[in-house]
Protein backbone atom coordinates (compact mmCIF):
# COMPACT_ATOMS: atom_id res chain seq x y z
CA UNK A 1 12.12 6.61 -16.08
CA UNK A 2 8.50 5.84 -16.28
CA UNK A 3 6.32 4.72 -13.51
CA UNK A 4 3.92 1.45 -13.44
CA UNK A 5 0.89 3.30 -12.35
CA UNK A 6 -1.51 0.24 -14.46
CA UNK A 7 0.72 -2.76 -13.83
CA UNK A 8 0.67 -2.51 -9.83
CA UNK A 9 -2.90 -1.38 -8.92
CA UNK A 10 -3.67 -4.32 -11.73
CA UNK A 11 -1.74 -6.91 -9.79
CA UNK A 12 -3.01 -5.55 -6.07
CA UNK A 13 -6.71 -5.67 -7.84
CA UNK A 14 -6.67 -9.25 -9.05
CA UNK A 15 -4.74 -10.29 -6.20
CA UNK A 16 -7.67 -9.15 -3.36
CA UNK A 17 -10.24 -10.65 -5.97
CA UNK A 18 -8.58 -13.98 -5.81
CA UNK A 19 -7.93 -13.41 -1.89
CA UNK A 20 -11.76 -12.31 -1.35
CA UNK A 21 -13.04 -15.20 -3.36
CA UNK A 22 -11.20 -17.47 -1.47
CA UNK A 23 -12.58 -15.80 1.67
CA UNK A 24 -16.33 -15.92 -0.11
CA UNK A 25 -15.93 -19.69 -0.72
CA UNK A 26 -14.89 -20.03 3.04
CA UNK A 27 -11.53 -21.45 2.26
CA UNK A 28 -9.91 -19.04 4.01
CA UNK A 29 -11.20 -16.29 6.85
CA UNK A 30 -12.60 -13.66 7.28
CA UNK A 31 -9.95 -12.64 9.71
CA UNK A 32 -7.42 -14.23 7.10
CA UNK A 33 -8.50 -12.12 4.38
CA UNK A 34 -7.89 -8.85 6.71
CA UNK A 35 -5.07 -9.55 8.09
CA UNK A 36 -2.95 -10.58 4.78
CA UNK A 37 -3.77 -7.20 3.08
CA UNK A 38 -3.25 -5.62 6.55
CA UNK A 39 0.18 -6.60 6.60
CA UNK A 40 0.67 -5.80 2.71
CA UNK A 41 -0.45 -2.36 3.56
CA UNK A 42 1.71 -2.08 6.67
CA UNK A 43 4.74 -3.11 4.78
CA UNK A 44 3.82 -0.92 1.81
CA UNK A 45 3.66 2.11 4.11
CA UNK A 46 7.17 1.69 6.20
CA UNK A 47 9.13 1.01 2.71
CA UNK A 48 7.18 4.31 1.43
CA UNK A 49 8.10 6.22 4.82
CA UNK A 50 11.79 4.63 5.07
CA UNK A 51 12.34 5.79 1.13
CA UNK A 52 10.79 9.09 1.53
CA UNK A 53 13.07 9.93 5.20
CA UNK A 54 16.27 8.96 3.32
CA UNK A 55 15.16 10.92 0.38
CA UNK A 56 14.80 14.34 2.82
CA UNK A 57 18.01 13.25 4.90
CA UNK A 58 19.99 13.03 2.01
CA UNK A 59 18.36 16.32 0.17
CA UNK A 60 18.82 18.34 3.84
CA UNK A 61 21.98 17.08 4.31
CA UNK A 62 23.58 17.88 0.68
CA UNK A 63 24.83 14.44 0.01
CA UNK A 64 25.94 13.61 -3.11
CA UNK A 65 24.19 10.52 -3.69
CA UNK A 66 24.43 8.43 -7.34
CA UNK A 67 21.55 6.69 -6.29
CA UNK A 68 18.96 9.37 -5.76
CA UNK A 69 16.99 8.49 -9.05
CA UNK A 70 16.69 5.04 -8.25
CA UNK A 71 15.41 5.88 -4.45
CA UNK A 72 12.84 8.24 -6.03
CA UNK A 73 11.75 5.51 -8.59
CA UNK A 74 11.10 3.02 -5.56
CA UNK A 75 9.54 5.54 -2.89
CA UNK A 76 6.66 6.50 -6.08
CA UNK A 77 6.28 2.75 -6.93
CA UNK A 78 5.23 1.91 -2.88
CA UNK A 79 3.24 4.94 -3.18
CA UNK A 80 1.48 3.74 -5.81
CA UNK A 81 0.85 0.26 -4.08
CA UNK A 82 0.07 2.48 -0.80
CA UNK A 83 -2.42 4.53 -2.62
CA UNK A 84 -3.89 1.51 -4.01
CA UNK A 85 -4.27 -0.50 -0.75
CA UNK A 86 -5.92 2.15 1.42
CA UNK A 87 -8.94 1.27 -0.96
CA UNK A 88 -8.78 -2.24 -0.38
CA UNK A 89 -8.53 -1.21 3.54
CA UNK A 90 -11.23 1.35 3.80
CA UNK A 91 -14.07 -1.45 2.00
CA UNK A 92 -12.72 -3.70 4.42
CA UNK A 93 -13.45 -1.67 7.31
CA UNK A 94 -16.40 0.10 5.56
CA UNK A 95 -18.73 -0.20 8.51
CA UNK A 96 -16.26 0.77 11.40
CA UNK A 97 -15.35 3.59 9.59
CA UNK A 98 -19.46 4.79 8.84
CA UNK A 99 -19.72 4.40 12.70
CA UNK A 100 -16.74 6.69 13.17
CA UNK A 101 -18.06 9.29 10.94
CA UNK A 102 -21.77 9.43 11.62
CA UNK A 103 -21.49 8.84 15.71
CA UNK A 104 -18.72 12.14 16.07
C-alpha cells in the first residue's frame, strides 16, 4: 500500500493558490480566505484524531479487526493533509504568531 505523499500536498498547494488569488483580486475575503482553510484544517485534524483513537482502541483492546490496514492507510493520508495545512495556517497567522513568540 503506498501513500500519496506528492498528490495531496499538490492538490492542498494549488488549491490555497487559487483561494489566495481570489482573495488578492478581492473577490473573496480576507476573512473568507481564513476561514475556508480553517475549517479544512479543523476537519483534517478530527478525521486524523478519530482514525488514530480507533486505531489504539482497537490495538489495546485486542480486536481482531479485517479492516486495520485500511484505517492505517486513511489516518497517514489526513496526516499528510494535516501536516500540509499547518503551513498554510502558520503564513496565515504569521504575524500573531511573531507577537506570541517575541512578546513571552
Amino acid at each position: 500500500m503506498s501513500y500519496d505523499i506528492i498528490t495531496i500536498p499538490a492538490i492542498l498547494i494549488i488549491a490555497y493558490i487559487l483561494t489566495y488569488s481570489l482573495y488578492t483580486r478581492n473577490i473573496v475575503t480576507k476573512n473568507f480566505h481564513n476561514k475556508a482553510w480553517n475549517l479544512i484544517l479543523l476537519i483534517s485534524f478530527i478525521f486524523t484524531a478519530l482514525i488514530g483513537t480507533i486505531q489504539a482502541g482497537i490495538i489495546d483492546f485486542e480486536i481482531n479487526f479485517s479492516m486495520i490496514a485500511a484505517l492505517n492507510y486513511w489516518h497517514t493520508e489526513f496526516g499528510i493533509s494535516f501536516f500540509v495545512l499547518i503551513f498554510f495556517h502558520l503564513s496565515m497567522n504569521w504575524d500573531s504568531l511573531k507577537k506570541l513568540i517575541t512578546n513571552s
